[in-house]
C-alpha atoms as a PDB file:
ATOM      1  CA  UNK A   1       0.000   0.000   0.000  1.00  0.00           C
ATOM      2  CA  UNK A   2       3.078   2.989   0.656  1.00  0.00           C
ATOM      3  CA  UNK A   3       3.583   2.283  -2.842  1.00  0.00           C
ATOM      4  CA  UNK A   4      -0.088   2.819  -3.681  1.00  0.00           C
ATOM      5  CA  UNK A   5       0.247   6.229  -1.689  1.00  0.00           C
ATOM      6  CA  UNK A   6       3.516   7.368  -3.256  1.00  0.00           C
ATOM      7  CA  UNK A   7       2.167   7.245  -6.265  1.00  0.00           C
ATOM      8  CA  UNK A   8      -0.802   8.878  -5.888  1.00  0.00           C
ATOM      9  CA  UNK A   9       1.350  11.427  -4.355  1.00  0.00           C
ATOM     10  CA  UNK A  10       3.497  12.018  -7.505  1.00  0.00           C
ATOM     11  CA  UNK A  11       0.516  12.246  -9.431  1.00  0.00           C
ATOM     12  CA  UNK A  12      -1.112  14.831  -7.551  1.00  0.00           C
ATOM     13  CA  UNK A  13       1.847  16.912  -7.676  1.00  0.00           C
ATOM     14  CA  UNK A  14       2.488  16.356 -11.504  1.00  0.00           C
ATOM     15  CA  UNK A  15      -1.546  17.969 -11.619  1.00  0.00           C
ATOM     16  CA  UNK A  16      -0.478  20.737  -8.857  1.00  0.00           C
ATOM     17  CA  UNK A  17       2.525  21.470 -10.771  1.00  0.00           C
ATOM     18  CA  UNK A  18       0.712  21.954 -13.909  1.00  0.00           C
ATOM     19  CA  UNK A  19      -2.176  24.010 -12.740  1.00  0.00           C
ATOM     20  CA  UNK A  20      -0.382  26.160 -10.986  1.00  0.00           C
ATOM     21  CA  UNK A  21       2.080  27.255 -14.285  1.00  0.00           C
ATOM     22  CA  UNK A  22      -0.749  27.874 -16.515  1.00  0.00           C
ATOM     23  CA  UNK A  23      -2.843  29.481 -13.770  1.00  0.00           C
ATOM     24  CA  UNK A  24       0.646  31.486 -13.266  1.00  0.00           C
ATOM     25  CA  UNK A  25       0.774  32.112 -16.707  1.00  0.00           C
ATOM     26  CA  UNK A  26      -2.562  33.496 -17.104  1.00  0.00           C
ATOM     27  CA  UNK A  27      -2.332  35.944 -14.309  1.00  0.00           C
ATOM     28  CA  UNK A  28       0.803  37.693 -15.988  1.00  0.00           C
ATOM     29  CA  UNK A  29      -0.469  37.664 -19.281  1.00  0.00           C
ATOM     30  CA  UNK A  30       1.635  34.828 -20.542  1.00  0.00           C
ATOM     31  CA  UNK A  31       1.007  32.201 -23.745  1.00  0.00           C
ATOM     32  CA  UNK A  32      -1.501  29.481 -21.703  1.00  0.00           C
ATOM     33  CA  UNK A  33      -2.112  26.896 -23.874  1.00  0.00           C
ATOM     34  CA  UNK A  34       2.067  27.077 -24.875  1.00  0.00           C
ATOM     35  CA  UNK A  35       2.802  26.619 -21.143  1.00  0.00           C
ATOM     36  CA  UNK A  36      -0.217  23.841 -20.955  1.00  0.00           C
ATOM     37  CA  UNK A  37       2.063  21.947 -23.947  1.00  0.00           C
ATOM     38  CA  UNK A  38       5.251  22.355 -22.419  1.00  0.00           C
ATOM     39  CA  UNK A  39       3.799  21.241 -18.419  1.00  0.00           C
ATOM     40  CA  UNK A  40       2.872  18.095 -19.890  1.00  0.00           C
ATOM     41  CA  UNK A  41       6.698  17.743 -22.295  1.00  0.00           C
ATOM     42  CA  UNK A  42       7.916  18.272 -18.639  1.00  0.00           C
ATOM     43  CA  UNK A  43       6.066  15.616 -17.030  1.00  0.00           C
ATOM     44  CA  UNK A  44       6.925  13.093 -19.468  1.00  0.00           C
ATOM     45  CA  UNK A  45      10.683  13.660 -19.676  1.00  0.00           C
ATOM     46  CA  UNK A  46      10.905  14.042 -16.100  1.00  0.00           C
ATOM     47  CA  UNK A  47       9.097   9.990 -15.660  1.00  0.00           C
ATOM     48  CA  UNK A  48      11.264   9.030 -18.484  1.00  0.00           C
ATOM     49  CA  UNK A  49      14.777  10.252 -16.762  1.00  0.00           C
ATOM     50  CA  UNK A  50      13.653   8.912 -13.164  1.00  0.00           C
ATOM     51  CA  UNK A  51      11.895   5.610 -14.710  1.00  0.00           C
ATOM     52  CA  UNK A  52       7.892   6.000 -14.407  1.00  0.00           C
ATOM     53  CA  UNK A  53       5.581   6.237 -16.829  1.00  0.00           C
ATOM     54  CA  UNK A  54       5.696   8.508 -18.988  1.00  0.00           C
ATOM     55  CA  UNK A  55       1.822   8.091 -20.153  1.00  0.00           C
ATOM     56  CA  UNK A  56       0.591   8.402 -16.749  1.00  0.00           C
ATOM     57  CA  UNK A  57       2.704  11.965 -16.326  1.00  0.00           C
ATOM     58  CA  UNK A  58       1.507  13.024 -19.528  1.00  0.00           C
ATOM     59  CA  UNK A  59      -1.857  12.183 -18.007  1.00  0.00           C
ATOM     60  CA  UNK A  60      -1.225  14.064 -14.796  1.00  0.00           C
ATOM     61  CA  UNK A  61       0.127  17.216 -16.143  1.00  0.00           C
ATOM     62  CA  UNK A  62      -2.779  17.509 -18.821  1.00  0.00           C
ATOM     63  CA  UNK A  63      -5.055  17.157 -16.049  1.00  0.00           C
ATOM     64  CA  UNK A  64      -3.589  19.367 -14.243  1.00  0.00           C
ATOM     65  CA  UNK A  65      -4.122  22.007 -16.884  1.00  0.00           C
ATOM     66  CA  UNK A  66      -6.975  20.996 -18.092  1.00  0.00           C
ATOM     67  CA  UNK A  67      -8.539  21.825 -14.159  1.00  0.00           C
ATOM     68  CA  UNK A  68      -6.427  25.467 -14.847  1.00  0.00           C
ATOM     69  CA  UNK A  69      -8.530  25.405 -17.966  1.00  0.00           C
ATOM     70  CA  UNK A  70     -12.027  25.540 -16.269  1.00  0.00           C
ATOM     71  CA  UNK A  71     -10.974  28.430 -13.608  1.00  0.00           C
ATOM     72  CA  UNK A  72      -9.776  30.209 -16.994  1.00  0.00           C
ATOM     73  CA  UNK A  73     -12.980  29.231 -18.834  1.00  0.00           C
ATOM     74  CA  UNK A  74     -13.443  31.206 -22.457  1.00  0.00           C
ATOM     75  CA  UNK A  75     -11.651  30.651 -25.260  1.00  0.00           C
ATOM     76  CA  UNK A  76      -8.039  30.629 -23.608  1.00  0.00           C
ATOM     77  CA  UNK A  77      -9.135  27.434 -21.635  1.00  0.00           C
ATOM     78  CA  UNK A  78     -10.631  26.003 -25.015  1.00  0.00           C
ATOM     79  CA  UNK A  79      -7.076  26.965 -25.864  1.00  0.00           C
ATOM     80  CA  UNK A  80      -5.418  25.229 -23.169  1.00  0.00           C
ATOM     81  CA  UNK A  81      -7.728  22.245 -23.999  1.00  0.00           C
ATOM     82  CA  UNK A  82      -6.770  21.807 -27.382  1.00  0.00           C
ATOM     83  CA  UNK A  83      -2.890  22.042 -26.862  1.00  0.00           C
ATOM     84  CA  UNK A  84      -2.843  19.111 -24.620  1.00  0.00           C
ATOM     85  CA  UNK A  85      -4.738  16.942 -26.929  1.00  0.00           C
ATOM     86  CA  UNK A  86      -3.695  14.162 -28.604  1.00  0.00           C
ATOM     87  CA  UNK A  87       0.226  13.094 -28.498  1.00  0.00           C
ATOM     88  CA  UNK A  88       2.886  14.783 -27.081  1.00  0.00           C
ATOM     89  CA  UNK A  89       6.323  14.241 -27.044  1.00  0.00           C
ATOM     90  CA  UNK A  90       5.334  10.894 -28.645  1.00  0.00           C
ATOM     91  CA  UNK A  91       2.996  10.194 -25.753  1.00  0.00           C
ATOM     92  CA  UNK A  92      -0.439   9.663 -26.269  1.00  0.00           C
ATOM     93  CA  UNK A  93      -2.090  12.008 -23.587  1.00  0.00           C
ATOM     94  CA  UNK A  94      -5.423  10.539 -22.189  1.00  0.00           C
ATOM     95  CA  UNK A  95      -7.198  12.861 -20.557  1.00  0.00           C
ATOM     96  CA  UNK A  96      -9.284  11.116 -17.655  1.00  0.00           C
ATOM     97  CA  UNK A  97     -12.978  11.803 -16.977  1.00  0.00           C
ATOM     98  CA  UNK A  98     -14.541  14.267 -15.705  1.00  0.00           C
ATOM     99  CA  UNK A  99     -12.508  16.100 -18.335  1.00  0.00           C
ATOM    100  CA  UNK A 100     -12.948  14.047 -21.332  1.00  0.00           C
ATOM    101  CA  UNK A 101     -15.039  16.098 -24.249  1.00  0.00           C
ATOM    102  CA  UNK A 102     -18.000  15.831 -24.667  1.00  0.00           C
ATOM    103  CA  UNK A 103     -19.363  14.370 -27.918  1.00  0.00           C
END
């Protein structure tokens, strides 16, 4: 179970982490959605130098900015949205519910 709770851990801080850049971003006028993009290259190099996964830190970080995204609302958090989307870094990023598009 530590384990269990480590990771969960790391993954809340990967989300923190991310949130808190593009919410940082956003208050100083900064490029969101580039600073979305780049949170989640971050994530994935960082679980790729110290040997986790690097789809479940993509996962994280978009998350992360994703929740950034909704305080932001408009079209800068459609922005945000759309720039952590699909693969990045060669990492497929799945974005986990409640944040999944609706169809």
């Amino acid at each position: 179970m530590p384990d269990q709770r480590k990771k969960l851990r790391q993954k809340q801080h990967r989300v923190d982490t991310s949130k808190g850049l593009v919410l940082g971003a956003s208050e100083f006028g900064g490029d969101v959605a580039s600073v979305a993009k780049n949170a989640v290259l971050g994530a994935i190099e960082a679980a790729k130098e110290i040997g986790v996964s690097a789809e479940e830190a993509a996962s994280a970080a978009a998350t992360g900015a994703i929740e950034a995204a909704q305080k932001i609302g408009g079209e800068t958090g459609a922005a945000i949205r759309k720039a952590v989307t699909g693969t990045i870094g060669g990492i497929k990023v799945v974005i986990k519910s409640p944040f999944k598009k609706k169809k």
